[in-house]
PDB file of N, CA and C in Angstrom:
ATOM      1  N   UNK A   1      15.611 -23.737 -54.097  1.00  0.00           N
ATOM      2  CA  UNK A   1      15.497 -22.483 -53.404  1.00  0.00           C
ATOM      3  C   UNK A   1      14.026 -22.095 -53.299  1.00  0.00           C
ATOM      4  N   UNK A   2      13.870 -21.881 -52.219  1.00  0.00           N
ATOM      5  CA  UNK A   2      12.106 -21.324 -51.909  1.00  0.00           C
ATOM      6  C   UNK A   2      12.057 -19.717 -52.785  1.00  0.00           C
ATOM      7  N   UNK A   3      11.248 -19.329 -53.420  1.00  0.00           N
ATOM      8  CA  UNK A   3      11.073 -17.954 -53.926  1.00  0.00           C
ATOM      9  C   UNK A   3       9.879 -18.241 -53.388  1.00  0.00           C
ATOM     10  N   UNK A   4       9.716 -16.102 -53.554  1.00  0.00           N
ATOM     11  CA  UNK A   4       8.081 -15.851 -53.419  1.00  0.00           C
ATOM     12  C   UNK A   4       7.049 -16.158 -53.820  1.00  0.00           C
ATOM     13  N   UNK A   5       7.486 -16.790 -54.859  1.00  0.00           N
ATOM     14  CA  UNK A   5       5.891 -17.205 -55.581  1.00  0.00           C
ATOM     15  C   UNK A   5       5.528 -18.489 -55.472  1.00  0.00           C
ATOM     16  N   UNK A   6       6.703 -19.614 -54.796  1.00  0.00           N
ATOM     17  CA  UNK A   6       6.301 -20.765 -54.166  1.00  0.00           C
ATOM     18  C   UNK A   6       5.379 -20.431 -52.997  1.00  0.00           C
ATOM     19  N   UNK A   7       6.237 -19.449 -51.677  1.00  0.00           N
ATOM     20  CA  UNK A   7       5.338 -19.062 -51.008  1.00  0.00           C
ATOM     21  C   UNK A   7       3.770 -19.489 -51.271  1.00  0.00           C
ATOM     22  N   UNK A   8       3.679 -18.150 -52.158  1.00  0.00           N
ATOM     23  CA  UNK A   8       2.330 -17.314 -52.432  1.00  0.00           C
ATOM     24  C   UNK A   8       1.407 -18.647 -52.801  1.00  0.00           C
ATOM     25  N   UNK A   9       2.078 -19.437 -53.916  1.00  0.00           N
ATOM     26  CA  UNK A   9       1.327 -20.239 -54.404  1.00  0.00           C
ATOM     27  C   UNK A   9       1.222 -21.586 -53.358  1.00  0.00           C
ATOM     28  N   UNK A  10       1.667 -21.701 -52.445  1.00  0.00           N
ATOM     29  CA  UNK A  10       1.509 -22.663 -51.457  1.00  0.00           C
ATOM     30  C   UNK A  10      -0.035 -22.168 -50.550  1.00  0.00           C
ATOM     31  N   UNK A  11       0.154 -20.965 -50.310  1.00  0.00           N
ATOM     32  CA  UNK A  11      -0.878 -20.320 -49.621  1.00  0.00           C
ATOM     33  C   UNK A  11      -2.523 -20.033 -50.363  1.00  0.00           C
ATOM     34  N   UNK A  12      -2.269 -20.170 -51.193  1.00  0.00           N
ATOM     35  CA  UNK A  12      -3.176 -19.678 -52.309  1.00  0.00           C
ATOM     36  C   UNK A  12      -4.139 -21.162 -52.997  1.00  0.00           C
ATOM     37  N   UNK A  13      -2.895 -22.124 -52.857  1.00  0.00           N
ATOM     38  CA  UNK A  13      -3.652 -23.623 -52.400  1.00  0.00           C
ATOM     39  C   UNK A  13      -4.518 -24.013 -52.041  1.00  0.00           C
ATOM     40  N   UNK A  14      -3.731 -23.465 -50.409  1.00  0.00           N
ATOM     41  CA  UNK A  14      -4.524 -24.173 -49.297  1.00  0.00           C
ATOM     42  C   UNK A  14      -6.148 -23.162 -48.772  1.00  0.00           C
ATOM     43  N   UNK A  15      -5.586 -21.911 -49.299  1.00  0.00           N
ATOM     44  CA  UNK A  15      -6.777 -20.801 -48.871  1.00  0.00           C
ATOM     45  C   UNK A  15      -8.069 -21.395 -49.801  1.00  0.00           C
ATOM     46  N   UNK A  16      -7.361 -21.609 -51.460  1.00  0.00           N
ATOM     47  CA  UNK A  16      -8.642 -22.655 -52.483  1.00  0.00           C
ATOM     48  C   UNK A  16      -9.232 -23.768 -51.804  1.00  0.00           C
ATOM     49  N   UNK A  17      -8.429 -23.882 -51.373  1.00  0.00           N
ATOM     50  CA  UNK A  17      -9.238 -25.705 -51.017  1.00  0.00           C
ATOM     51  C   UNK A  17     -10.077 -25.468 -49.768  1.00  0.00           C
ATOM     52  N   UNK A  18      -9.791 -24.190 -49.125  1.00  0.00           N
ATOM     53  CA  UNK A  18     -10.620 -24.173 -47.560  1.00  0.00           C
ATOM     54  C   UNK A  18     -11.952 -23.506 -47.833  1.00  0.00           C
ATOM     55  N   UNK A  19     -11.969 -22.721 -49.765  1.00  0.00           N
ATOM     56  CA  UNK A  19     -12.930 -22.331 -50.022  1.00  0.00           C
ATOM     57  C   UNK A  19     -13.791 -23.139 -50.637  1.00  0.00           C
ATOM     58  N   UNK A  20     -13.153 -24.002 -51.175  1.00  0.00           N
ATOM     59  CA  UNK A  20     -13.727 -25.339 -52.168  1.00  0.00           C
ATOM     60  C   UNK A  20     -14.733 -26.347 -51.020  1.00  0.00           C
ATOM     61  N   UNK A  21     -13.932 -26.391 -49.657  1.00  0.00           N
ATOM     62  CA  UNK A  21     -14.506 -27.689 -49.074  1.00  0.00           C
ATOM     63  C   UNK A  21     -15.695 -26.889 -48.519  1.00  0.00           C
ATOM     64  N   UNK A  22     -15.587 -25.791 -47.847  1.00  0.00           N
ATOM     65  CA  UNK A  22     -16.709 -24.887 -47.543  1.00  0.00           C
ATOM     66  C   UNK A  22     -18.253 -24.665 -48.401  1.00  0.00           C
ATOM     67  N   UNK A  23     -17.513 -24.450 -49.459  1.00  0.00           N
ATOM     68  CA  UNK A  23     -18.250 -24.420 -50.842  1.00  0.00           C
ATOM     69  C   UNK A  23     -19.224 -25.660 -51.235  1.00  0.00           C
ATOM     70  N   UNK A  24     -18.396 -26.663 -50.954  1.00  0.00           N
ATOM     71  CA  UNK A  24     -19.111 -28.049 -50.811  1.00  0.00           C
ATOM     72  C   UNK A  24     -19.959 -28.428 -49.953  1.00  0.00           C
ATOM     73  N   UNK A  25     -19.401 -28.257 -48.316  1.00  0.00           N
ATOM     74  CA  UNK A  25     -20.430 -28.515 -47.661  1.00  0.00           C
ATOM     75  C   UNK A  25     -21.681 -27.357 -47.562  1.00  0.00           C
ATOM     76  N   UNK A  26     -21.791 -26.110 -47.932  1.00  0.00           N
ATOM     77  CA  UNK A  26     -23.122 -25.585 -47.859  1.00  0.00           C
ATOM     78  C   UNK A  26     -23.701 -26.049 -48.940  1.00  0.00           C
ATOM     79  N   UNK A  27     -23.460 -26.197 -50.357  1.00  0.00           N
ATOM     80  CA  UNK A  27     -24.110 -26.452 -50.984  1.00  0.00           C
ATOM     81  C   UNK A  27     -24.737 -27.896 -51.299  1.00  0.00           C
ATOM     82  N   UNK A  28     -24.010 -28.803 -50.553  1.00  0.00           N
ATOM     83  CA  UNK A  28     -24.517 -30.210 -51.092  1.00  0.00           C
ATOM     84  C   UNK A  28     -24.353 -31.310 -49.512  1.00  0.00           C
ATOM     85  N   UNK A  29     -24.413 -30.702 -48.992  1.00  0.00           N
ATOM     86  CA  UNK A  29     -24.764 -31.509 -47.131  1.00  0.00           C
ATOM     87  C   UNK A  29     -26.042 -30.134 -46.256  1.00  0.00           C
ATOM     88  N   UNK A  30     -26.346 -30.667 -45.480  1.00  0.00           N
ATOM     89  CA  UNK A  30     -27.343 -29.802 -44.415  1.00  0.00           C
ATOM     90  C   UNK A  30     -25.969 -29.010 -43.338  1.00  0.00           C
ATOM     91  N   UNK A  31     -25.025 -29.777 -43.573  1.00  0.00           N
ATOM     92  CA  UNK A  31     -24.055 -29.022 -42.598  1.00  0.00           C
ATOM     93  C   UNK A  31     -23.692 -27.930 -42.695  1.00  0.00           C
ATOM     94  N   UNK A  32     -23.105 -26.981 -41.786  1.00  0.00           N
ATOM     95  CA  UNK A  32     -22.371 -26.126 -41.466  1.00  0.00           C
ATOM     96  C   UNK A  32     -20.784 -26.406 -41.017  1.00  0.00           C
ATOM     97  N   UNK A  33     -19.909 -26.114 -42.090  1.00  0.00           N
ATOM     98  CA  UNK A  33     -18.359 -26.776 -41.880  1.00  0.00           C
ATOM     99  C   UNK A  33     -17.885 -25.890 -40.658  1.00  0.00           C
ATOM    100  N   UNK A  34     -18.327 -25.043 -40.058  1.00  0.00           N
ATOM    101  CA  UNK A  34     -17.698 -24.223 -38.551  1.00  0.00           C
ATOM    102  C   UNK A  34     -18.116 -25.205 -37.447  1.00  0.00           C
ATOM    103  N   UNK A  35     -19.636 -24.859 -37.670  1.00  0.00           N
ATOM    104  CA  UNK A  35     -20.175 -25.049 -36.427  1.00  0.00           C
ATOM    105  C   UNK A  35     -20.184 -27.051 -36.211  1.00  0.00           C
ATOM    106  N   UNK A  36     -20.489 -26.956 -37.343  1.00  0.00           N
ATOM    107  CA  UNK A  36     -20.854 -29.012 -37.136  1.00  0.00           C
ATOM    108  C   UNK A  36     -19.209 -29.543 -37.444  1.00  0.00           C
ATOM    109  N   UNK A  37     -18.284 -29.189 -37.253  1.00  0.00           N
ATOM    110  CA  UNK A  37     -17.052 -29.783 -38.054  1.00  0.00           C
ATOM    111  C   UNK A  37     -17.016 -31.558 -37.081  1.00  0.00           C
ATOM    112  N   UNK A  38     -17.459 -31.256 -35.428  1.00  0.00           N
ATOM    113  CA  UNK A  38     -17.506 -32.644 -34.891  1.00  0.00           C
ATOM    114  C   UNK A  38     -18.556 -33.569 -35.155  1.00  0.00           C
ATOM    115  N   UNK A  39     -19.324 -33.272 -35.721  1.00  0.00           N
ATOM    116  CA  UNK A  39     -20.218 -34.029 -36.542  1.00  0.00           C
ATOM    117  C   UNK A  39     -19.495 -34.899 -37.571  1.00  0.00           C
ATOM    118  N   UNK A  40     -18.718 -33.976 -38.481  1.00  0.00           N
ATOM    119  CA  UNK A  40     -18.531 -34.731 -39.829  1.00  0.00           C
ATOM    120  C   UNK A  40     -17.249 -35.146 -39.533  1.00  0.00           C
ATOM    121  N   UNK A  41     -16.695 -35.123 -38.407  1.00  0.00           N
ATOM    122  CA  UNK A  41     -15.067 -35.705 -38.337  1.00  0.00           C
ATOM    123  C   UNK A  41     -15.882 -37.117 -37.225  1.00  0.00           C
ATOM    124  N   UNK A  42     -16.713 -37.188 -36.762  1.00  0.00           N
ATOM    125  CA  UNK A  42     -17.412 -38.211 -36.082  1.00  0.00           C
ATOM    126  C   UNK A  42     -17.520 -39.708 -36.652  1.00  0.00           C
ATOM    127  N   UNK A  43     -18.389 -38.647 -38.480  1.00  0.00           N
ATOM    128  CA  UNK A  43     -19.141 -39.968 -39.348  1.00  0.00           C
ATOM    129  C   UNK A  43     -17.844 -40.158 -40.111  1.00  0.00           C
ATOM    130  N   UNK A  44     -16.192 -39.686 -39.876  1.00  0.00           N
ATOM    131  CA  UNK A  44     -15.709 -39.937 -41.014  1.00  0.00           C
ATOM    132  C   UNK A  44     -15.607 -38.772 -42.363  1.00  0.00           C
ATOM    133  N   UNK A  45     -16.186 -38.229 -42.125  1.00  0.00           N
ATOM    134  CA  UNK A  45     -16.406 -37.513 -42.761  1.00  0.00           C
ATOM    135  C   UNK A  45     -15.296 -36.402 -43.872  1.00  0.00           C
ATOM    136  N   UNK A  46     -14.213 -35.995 -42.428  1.00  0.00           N
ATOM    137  CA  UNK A  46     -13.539 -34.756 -42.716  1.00  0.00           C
ATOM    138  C   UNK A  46     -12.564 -35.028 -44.067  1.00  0.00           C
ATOM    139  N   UNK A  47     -12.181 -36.565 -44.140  1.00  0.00           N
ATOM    140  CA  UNK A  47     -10.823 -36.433 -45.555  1.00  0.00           C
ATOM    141  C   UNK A  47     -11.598 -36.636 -46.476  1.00  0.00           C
ATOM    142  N   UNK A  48     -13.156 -36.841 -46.940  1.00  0.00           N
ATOM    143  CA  UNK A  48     -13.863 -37.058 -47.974  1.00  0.00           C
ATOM    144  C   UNK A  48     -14.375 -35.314 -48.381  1.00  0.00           C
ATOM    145  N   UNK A  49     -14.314 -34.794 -47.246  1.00  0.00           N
ATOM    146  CA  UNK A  49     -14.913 -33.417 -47.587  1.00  0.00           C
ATOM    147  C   UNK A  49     -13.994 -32.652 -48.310  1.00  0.00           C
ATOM    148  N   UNK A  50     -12.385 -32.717 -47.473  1.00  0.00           N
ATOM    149  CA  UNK A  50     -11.538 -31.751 -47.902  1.00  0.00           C
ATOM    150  C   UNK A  50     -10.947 -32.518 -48.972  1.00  0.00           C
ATOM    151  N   UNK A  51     -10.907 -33.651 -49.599  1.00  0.00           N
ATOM    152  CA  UNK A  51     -10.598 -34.248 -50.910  1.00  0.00           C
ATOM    153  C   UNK A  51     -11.467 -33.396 -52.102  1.00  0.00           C
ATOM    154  N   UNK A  52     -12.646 -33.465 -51.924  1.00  0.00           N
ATOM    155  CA  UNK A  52     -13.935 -33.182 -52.715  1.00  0.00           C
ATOM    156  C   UNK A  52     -13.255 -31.124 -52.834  1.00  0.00           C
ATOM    157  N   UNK A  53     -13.307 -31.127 -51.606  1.00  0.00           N
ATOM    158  CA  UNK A  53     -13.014 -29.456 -51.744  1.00  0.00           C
ATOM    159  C   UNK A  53     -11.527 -28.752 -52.401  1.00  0.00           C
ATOM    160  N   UNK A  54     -10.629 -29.773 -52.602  1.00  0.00           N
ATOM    161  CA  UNK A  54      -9.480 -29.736 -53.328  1.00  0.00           C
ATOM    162  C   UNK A  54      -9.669 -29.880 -54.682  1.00  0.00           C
ATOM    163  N   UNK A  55     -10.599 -29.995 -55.207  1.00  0.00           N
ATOM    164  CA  UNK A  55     -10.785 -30.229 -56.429  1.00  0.00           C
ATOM    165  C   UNK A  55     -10.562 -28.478 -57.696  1.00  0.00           C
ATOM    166  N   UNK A  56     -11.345 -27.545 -56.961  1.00  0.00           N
ATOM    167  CA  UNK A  56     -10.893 -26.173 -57.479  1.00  0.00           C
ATOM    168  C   UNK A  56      -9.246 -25.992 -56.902  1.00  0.00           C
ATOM    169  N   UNK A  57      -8.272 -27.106 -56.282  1.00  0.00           N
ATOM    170  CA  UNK A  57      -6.971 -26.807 -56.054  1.00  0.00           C
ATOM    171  C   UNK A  57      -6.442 -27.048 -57.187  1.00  0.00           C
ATOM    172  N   UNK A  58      -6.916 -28.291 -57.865  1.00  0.00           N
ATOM    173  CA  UNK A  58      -6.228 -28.881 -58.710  1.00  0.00           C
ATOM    174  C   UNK A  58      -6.512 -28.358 -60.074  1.00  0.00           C
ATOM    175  N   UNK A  59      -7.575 -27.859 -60.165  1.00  0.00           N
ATOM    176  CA  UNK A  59      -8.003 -26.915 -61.518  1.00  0.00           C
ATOM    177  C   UNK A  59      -6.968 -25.413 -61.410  1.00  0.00           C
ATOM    178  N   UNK A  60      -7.182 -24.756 -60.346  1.00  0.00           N
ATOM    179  CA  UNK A  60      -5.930 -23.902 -60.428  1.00  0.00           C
ATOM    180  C   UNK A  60      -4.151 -24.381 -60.924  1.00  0.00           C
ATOM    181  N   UNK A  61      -3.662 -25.839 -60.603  1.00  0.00           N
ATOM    182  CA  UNK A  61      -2.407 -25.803 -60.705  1.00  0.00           C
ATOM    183  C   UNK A  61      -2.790 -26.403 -62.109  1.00  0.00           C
ATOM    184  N   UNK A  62      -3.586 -26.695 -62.705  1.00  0.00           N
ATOM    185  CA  UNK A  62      -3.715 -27.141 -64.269  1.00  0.00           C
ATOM    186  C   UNK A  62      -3.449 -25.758 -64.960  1.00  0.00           C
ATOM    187  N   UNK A  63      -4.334 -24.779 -64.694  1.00  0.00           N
ATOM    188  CA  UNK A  63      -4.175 -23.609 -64.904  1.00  0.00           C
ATOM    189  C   UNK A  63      -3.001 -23.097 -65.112  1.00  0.00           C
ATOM    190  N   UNK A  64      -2.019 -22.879 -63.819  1.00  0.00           N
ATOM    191  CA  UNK A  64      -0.756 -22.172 -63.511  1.00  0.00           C
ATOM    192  C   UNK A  64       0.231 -23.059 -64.609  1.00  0.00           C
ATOM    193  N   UNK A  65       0.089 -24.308 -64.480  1.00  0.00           N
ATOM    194  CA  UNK A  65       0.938 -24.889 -65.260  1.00  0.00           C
ATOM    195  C   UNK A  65       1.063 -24.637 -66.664  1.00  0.00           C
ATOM    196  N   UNK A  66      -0.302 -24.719 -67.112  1.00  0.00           N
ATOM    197  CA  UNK A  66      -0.323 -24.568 -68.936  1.00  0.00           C
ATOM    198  C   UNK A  66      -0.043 -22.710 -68.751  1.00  0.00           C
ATOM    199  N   UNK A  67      -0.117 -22.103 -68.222  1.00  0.00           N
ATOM    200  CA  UNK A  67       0.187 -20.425 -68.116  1.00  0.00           C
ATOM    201  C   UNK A  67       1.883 -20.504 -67.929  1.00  0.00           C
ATOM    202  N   UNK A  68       2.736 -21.216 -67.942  1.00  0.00           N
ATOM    203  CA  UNK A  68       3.868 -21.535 -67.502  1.00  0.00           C
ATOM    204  C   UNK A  68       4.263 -20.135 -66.328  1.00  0.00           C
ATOM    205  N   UNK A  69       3.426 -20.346 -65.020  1.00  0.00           N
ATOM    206  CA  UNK A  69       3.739 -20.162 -64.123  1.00  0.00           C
ATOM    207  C   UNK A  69       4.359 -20.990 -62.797  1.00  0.00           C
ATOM    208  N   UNK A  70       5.674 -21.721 -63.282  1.00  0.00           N
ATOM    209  CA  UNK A  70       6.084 -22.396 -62.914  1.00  0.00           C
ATOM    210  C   UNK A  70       5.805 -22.775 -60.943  1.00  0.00           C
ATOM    211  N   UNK A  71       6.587 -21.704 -60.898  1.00  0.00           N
ATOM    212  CA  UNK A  71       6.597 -21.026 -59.244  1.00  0.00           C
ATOM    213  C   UNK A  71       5.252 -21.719 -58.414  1.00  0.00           C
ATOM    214  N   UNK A  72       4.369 -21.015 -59.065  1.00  0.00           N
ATOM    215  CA  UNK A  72       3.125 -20.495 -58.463  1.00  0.00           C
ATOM    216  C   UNK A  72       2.494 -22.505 -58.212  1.00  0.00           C
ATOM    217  N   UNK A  73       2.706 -22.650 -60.150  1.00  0.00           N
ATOM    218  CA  UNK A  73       2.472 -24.561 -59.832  1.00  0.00           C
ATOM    219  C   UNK A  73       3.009 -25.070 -58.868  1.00  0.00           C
ATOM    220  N   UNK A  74       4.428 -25.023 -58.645  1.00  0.00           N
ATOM    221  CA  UNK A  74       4.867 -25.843 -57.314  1.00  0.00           C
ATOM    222  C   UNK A  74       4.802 -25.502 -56.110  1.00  0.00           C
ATOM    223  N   UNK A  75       4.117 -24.669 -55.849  1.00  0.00           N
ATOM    224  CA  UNK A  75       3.560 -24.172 -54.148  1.00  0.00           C
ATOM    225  C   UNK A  75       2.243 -24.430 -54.335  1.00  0.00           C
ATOM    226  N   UNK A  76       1.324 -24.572 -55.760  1.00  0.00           N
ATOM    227  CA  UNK A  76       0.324 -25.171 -54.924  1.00  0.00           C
ATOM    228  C   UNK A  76      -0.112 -26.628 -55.245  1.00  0.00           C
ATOM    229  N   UNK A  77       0.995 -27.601 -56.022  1.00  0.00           N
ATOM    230  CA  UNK A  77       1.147 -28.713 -55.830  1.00  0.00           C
ATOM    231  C   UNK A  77       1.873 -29.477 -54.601  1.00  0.00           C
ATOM    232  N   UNK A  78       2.824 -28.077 -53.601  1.00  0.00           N
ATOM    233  CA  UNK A  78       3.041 -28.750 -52.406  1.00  0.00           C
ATOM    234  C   UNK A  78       1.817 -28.283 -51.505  1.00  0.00           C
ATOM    235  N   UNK A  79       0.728 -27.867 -52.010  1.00  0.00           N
ATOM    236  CA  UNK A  79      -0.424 -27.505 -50.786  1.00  0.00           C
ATOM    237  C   UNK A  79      -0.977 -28.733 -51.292  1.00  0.00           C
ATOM    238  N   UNK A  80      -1.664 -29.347 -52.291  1.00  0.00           N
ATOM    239  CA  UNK A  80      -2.185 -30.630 -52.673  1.00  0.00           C
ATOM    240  C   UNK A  80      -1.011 -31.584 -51.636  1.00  0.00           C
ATOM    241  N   UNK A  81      -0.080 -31.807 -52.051  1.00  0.00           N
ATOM    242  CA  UNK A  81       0.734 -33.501 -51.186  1.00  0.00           C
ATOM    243  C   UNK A  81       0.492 -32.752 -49.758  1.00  0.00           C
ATOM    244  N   UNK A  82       0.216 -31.871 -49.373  1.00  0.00           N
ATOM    245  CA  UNK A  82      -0.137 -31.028 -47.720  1.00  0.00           C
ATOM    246  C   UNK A  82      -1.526 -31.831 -47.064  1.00  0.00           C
ATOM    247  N   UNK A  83      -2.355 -31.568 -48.148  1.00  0.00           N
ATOM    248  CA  UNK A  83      -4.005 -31.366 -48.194  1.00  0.00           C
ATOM    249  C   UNK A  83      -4.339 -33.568 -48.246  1.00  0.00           C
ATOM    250  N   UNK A  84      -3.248 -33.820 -49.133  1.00  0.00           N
ATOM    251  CA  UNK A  84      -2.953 -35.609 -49.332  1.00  0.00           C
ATOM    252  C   UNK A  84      -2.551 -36.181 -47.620  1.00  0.00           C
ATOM    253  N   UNK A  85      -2.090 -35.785 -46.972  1.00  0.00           N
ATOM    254  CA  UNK A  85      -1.393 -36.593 -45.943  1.00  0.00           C
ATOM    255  C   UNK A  85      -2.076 -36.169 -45.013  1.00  0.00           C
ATOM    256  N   UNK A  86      -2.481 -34.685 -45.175  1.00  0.00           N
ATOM    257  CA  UNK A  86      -3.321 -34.559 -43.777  1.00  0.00           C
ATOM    258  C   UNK A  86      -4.886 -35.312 -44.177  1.00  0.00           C
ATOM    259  N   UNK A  87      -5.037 -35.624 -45.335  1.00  0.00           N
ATOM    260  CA  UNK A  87      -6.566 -36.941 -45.216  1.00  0.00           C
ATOM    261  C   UNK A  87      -6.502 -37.893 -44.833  1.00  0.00           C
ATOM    262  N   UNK A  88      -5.019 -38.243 -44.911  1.00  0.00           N
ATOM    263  CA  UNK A  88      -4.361 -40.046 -44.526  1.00  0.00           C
ATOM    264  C   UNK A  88      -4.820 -40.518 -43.214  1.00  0.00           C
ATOM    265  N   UNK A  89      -4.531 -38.761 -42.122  1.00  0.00           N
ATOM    266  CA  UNK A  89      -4.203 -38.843 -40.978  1.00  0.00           C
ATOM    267  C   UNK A  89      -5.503 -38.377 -40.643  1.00  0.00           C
ATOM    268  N   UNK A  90      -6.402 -38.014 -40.867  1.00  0.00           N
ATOM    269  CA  UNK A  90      -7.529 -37.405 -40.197  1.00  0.00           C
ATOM    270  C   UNK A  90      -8.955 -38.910 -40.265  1.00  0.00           C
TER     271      UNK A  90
END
């Protein structure tokens, strides 16, 4: 059964990881992830970035888990297998 806090925690995932990969590219490329995104999907770039930027995803569901926030872990371990297939494909 889907509850709210799968929701939440699905969303809360993917919002981490869009802050994580962001986070990454200003601080450690010359890029801009808005404006240059056809740049770095050009060199290859885009499933190495948003892998790297999933990394504060996966520290959160370590988190939720040992907090036995069950819920919250499995919405944002289905934003990780989300964040996994769309690198496969990009």
């Amino acid at each position: 059964m889907i509850t709210k806090e799968l929701i939440f925690g699905f969303i809360l995932g993917l919002v981490l990881a869009f802050i994580g990969t962001y986070l990454y590219v200003v601080a450690f490329t010359e890029f801009n992830l808005l404006r240059d995104f056809a740049i770095l999907n050009g060199n290859g770039l885009v499933g190495k970035v948003i892998t790297l930027g999933s990394l504060l995803t996966v520290a959160l569901f370590l988190y939720l888990f040992y907090n036995k926030k069950d819920d919250w872990a499995k919405g944002v371990l289905a934003s990780i297998i989300v964040l996994l297939i769309l690198t496969f494909f990009i």
